[in-house]
Protein backbone atom coordinates (compact mmCIF):
# COMPACT_ATOMS: atom_id res chain seq x y z
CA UNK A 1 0.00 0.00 0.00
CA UNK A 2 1.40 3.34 -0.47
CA UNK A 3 2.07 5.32 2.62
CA UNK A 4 -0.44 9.06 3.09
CA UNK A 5 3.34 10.61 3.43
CA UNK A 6 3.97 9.17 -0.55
CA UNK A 7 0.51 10.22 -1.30
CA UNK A 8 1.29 13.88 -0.02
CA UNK A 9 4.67 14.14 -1.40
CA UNK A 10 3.55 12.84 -5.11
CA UNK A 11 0.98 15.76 -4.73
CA UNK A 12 3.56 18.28 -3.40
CA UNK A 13 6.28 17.78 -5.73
CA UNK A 14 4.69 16.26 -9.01
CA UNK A 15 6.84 13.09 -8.86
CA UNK A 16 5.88 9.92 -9.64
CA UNK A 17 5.32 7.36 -6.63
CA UNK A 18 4.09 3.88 -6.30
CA UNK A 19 0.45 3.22 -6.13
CA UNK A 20 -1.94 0.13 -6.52
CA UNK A 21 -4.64 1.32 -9.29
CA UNK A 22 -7.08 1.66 -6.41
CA UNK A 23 -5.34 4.10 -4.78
CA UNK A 24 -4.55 6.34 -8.05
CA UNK A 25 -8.37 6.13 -8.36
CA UNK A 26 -8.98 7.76 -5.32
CA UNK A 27 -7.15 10.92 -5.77
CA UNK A 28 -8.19 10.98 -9.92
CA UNK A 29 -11.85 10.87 -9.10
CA UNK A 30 -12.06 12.74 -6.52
CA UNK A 31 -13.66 15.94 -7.08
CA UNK A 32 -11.27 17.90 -4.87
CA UNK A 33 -8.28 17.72 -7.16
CA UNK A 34 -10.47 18.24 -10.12
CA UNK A 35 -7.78 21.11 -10.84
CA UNK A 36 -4.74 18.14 -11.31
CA UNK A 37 -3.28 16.47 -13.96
CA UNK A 38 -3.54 12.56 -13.67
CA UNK A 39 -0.76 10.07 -14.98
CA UNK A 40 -0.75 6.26 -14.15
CA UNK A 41 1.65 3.63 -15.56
CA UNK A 42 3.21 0.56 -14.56
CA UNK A 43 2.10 0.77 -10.94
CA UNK A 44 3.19 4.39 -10.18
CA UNK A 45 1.12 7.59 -10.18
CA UNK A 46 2.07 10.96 -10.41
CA UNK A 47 -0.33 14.15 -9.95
CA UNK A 48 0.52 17.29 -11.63
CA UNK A 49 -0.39 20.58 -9.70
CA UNK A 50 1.14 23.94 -10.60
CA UNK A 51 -0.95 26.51 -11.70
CA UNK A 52 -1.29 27.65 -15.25
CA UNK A 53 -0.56 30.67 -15.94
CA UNK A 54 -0.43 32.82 -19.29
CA UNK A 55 3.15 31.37 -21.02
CA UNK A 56 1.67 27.63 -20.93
CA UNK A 57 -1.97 28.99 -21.93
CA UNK A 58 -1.06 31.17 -24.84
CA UNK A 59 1.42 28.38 -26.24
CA UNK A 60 -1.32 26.07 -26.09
CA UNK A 61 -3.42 27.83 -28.12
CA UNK A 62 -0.95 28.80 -30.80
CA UNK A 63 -0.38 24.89 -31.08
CA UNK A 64 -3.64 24.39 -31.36
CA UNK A 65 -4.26 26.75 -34.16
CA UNK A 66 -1.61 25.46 -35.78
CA UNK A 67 -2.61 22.22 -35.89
CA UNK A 68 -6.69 22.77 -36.83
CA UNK A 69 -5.83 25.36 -39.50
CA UNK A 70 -3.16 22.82 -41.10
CA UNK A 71 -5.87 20.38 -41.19
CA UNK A 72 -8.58 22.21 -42.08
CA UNK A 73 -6.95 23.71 -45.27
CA UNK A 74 -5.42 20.32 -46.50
CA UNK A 75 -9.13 18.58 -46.03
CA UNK A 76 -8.05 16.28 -43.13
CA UNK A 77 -10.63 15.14 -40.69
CA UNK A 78 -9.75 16.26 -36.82
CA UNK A 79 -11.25 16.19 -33.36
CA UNK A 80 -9.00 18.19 -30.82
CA UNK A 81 -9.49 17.23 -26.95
CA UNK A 82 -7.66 19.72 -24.59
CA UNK A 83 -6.85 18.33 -20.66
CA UNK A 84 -9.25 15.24 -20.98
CA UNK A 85 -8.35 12.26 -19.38
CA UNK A 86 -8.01 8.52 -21.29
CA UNK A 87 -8.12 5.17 -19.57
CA UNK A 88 -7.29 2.14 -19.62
CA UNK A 89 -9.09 0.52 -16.41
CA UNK A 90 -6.29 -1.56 -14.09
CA UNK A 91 -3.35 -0.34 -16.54
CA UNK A 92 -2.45 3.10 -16.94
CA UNK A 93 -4.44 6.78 -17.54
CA UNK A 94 -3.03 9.89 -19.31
CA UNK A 95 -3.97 13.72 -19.65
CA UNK A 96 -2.06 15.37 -22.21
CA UNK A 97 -2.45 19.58 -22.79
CA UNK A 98 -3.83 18.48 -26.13
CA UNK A 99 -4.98 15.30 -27.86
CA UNK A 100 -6.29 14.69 -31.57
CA UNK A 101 -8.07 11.99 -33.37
CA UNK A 102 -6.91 12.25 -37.14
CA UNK A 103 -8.06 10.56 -39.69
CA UNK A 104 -11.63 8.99 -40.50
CA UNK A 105 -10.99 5.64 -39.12
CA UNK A 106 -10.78 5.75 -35.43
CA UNK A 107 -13.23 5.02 -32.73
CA UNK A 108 -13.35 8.74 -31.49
CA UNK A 109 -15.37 9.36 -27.91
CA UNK A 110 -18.26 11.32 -28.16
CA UNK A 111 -18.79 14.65 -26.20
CA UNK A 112 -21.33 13.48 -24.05
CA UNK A 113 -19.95 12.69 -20.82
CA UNK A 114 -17.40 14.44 -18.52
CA UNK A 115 -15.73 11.23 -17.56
CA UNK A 116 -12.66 9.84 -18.42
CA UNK A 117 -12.09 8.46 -21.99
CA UNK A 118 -12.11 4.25 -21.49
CA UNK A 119 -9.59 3.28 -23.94
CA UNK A 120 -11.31 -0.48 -23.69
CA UNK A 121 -14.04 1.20 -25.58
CA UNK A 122 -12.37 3.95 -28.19
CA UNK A 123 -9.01 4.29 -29.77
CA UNK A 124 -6.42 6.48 -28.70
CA UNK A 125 -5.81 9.85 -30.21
CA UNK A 126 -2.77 9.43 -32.53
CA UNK A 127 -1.36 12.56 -31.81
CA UNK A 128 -0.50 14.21 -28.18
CA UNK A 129 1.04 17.27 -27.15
CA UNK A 130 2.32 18.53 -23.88
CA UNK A 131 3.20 22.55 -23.10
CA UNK A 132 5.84 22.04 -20.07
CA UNK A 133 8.33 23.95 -18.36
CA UNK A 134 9.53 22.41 -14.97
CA UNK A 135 7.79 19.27 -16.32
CA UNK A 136 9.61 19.59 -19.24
CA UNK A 137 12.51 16.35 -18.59
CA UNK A 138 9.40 14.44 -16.98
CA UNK A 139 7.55 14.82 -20.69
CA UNK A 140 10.84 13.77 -22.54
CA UNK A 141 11.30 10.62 -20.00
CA UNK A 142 8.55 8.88 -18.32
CA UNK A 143 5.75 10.06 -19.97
CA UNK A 144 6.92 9.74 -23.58
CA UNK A 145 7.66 5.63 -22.24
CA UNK A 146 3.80 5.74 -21.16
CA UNK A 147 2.35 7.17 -24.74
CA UNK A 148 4.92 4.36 -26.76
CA UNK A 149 3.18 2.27 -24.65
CA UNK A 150 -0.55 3.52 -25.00
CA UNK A 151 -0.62 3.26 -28.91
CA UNK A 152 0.15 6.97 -29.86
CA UNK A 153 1.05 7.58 -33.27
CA UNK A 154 2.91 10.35 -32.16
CA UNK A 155 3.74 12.89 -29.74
CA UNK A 156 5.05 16.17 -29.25
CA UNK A 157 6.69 18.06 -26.45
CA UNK A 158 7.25 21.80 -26.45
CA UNK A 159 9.76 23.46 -24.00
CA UNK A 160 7.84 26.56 -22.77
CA UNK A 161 10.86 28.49 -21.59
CA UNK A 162 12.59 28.05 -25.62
CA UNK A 163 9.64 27.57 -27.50
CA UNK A 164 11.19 24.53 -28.98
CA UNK A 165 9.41 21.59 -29.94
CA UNK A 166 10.13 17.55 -29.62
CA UNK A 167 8.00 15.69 -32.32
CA UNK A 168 8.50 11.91 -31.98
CA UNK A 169 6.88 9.57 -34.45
CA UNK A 170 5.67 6.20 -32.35
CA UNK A 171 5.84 2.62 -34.49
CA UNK A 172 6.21 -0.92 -32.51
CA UNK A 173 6.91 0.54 -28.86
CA UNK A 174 9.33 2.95 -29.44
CA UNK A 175 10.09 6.39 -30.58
CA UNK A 176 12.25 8.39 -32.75
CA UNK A 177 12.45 12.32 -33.13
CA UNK A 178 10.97 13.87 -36.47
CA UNK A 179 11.60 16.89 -38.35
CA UNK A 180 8.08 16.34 -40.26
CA UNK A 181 4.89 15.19 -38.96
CA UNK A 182 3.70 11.61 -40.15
CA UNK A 183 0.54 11.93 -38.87
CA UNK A 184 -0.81 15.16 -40.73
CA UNK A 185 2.12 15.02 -43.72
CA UNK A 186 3.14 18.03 -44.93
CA UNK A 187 3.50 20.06 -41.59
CA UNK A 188 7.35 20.90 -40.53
CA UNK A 189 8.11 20.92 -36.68
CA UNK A 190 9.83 23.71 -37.49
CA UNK A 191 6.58 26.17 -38.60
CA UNK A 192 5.34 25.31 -35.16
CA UNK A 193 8.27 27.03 -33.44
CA UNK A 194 8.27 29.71 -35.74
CA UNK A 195 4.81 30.62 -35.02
CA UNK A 196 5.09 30.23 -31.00
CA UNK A 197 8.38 32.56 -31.69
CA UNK A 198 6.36 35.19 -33.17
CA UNK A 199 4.28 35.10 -30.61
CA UNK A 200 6.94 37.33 -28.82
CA UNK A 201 6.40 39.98 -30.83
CA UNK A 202 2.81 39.51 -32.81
CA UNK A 203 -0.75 39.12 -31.58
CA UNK A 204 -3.23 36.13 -32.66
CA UNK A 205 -4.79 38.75 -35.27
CA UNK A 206 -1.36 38.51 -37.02
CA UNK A 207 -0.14 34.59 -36.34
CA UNK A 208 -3.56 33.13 -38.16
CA UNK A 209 -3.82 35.02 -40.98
CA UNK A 210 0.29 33.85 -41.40
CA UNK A 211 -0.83 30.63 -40.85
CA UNK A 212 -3.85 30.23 -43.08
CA UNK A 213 -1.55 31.90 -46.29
CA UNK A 214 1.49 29.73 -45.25
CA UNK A 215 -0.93 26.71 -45.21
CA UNK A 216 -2.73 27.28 -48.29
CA UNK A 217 0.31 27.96 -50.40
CA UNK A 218 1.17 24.48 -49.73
């Protein structure tokens, strides 16, 4: 059993600690940390706590953008999640900063309940992203083992503080970095980082209408 010291300290200091599945349950569906981030995989739990404030929130949003205008101009079928939880009940649970099901032939949740997605039931997305700055070596290390392991297609990590991003493509339980995405072909990792770099000096009003010529010249 894990010790209420663990349990404090995992929620103190976002690390991960070991926990049966019944325990992680307790603290994931538990209205009180409604505010938290919840990770589970191979019998350790980690809760993520720090407050969001406007670098993460902005960056998410020029992702975001990014990523719908890309596929909305090259006809690509997309259905963005941001913080939702999936599950896999007894095994492992994930809550990226953003999730997308691409493609037309994936079980994709419906929007009509608040609880976690069961991944016994629908697909994963095949494409996560997570925004992090002091959770930026935990995204690049245990958390990048736990999507290979999940079934993502591919995931991305940006580094707040540089505004660099970490695309990995994900084939056979492992992962190797790309320049390119493979899951919405055609989009460079390195037009992301451009536009969360000009957000340093240019509003939204000037990013998207970059974006949407940049996009539809290709």
């Amino acid at each position: 059993m894990t010790s209420n010291s663990a349990i404090t300290q995992v929620l103190e200091t976002d690390i991960w600690v070991k926990a049966t599945w019944e325990e992680f349950l307790a603290f994931a569906d538990d209205s009180a940390w409604e505010k938290g981030k919840f990770y589970y995989y191979q019998k350790h739990m980690m809760v993520e706590i720090s407050p969001v404030g406007p670098l993460h929130g902005h960056q998410n949003s020029i992702i975001s953008n990014v990523v719908i205008f890309f596929a909305k101009l090259r006809n690509i079928r997309i259905v963005q999640f941001t913080n939702t939880s999936f599950r896999k009940t007894g095994i492992g649970e994930f809550q990226p900063d953003l999730a997308y099901y691409i493609g037309s032939d994936l079980r994709v949740p419906p929007d009509d309940s608040n609880s976690p997605v069961n991944l016994n039931e629908y697909d994963p997305p095949n494409l996560v992203i997570e925004i992090g700055a002091s959770s930026f070596n935990d995204d690049l290390g245990s958390k990048r083992l736990l999507y290979e392991d999940a079934g993502i297609s591919e995931y991305w990590v940006e580094r707040a503080n540089t505004r660099e991003v970490f695309a990995f493509a994900i084939n056979g339980g492992g992962s190797g970095r790309i320049q390119e995405s493979r899951v919405l072909p055609g989009l460079e990792i390195q037009l992301v980082e451009e536009a969360l770099n000009r957000s340093q000096t240019q509003d939204d009003g000037e990013i998207n209408p970059w974006l949407i010529q940049t996009f539809s010249q290709g």
